[in-house]
Protein backbone atom coordinates (compact mmCIF):
# COMPACT_ATOMS: atom_id res chain seq x y z
CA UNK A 1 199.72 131.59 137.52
CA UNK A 2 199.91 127.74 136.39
CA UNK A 3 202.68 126.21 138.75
CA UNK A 4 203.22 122.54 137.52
CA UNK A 5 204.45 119.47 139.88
CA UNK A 6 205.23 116.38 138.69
CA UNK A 7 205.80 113.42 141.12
CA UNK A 8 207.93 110.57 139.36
CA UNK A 9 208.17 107.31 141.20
CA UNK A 10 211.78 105.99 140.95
CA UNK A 11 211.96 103.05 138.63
CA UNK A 12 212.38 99.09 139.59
CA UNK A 13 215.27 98.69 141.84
CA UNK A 14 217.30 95.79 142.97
CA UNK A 15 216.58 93.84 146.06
CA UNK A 16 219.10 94.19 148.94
CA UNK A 17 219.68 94.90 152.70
CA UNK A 18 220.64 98.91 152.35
CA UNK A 19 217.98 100.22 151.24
CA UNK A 20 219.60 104.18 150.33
CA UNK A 21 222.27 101.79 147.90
CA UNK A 22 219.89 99.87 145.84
CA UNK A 23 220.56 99.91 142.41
CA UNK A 24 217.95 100.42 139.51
CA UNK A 25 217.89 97.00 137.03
CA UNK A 26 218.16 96.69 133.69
CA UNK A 27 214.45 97.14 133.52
CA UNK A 28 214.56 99.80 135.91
CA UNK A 29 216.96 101.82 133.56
CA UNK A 30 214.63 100.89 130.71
CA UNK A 31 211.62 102.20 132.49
CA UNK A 32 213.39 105.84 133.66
CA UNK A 33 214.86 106.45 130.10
CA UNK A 34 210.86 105.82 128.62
CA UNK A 35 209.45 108.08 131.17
CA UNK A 36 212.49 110.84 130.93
CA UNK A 37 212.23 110.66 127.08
CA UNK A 38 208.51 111.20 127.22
CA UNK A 39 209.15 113.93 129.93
CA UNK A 40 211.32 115.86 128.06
CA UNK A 41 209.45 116.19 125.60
CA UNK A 42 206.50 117.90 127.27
CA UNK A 43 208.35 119.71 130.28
CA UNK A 44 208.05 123.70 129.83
CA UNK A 45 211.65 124.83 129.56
CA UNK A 46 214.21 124.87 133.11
CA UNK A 47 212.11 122.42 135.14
CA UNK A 48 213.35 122.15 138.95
CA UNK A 49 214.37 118.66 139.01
CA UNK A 50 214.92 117.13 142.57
CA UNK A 51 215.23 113.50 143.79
CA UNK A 52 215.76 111.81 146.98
CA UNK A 53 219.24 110.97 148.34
CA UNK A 54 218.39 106.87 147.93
CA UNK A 55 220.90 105.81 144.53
CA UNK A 56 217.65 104.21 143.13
CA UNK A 57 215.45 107.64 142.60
CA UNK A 58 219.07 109.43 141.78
CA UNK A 59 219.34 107.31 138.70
CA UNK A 60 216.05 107.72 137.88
CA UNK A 61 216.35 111.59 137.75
CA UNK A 62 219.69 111.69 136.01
CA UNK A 63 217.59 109.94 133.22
CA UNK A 64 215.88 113.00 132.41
CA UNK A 65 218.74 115.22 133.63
CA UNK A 66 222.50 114.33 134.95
CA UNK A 67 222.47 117.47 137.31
CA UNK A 68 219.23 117.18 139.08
CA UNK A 69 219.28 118.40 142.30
CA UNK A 70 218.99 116.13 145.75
CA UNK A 71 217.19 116.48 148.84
CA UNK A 72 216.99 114.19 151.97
CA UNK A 73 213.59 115.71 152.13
CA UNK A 74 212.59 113.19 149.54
CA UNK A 75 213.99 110.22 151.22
CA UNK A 76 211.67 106.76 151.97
CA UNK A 77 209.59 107.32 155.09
CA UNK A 78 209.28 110.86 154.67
CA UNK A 79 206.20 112.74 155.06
CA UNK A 80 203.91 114.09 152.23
CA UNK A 81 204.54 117.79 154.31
CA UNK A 82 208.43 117.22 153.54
CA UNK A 83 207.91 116.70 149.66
CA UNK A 84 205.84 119.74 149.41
CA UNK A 85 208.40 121.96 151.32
CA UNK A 86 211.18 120.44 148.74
CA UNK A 87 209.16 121.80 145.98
CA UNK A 88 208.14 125.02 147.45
CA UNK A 89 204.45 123.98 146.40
CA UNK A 90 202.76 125.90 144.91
CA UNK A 91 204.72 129.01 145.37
CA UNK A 92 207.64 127.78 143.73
CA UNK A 93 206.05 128.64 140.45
CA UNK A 94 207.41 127.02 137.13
CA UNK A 95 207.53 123.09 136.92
CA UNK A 96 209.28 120.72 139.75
CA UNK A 97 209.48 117.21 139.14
CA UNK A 98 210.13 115.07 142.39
CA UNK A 99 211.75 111.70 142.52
CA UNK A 100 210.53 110.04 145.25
CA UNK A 101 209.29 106.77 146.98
CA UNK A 102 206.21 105.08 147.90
CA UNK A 103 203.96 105.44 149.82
CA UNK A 104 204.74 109.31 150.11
CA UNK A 105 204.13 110.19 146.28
CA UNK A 106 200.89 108.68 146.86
CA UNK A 107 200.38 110.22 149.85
CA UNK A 108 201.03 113.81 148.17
CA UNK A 109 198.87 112.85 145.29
CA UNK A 110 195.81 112.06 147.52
CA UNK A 111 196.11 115.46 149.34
CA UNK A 112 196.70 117.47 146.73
CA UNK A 113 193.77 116.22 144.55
CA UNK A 114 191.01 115.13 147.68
CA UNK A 115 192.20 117.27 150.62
CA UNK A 116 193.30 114.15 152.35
CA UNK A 117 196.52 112.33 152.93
CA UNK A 118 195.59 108.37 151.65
CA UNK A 119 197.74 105.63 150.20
CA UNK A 120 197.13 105.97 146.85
CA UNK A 121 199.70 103.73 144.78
CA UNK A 122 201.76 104.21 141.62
CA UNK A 123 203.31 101.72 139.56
CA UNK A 124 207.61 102.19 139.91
CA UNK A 125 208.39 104.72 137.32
CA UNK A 126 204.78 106.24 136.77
CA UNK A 127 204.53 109.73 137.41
CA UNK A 128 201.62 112.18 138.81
CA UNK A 129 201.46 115.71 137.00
CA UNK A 130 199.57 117.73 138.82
CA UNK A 131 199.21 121.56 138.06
CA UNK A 132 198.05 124.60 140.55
CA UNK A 133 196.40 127.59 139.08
CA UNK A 134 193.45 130.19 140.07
CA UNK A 135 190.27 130.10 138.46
CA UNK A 136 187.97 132.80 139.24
CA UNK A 137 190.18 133.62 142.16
CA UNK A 138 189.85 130.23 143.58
CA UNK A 139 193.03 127.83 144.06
CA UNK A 140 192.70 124.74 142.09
CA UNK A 141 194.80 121.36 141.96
CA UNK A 142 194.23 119.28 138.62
CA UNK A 143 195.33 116.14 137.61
CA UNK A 144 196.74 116.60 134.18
CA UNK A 145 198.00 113.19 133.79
CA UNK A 146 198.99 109.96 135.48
CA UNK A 147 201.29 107.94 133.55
CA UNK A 148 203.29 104.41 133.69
CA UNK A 149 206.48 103.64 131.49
CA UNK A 150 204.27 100.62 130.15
CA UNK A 151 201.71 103.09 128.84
CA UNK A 152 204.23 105.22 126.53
């Protein structure tokens, strides 16, 4: 069983006091519809997509899909724990992509791939694809790519 998890990093976002309200930029919209194009064409068919609640990682998801689903789980300042939970990792099965925030996508990342919770950091709009599977009855975690909009 190959269960797929992609962690997307919502795209630049404007600056301002409420922080769930902040809109992407022009750039920012530039950067999700690189990433979502690129995405789509390499996502196995009926991904799970889920973002957070903020408007910022919202946008960013309806990029690749306008009815992508929405957790609170996924919200800034949540913990790595929460985002796994959300995506029912790895028992979920199939592919779930995860619109999140820093530093938790990092933080999920790191564990994942080390066995440790660190603050690794990704570039707004990059994305981690990590993949589970059993080799020789062992659980692995691979990094199949890690990816920035100014890369594609």
């Amino acid at each position: 069983m190959k269960t797929n998890l992609i962690l997307w990093r919502h795209a630049e976002a404007e600056a301002g006091d409420d922080d769930m309200r902040r809109a992407l930029t022009e750039k920012g919209h530039k950067q999700a519809r690189k990433m979502a194009e690129w995405l789509d064409a390499q996502l196995p068919a009926h991904p799970m997509i889920i973002a957070s609640l903020a408007l910022r990682a919202r946008q960013t998801a309806a990029a690749l899909h306008p009815n992508h689903q929405i957790d609170s789980r996924l919200n800034p300042d949540s913990s790595a724990e929460a985002y796994l939970q959300a995506a029912g990792w790895p028992a979920a099965g199939g592919t779930t992509v995860l619109v999140g925030h820093q530093p938790t996508l990092g933080r999920v990342a790191a564990r994942l791939l080390s066995g440790i919770e660190a603050d690794w950091h990704a570039r707004k709009g990059a994305i981690w694809w990590l993949q589970y599977r059993l080799r020789d009855g062992q659980p692995q975690t691979l990094l199949k790519t890690m990816l920035t909009p100014e890369q594609l």
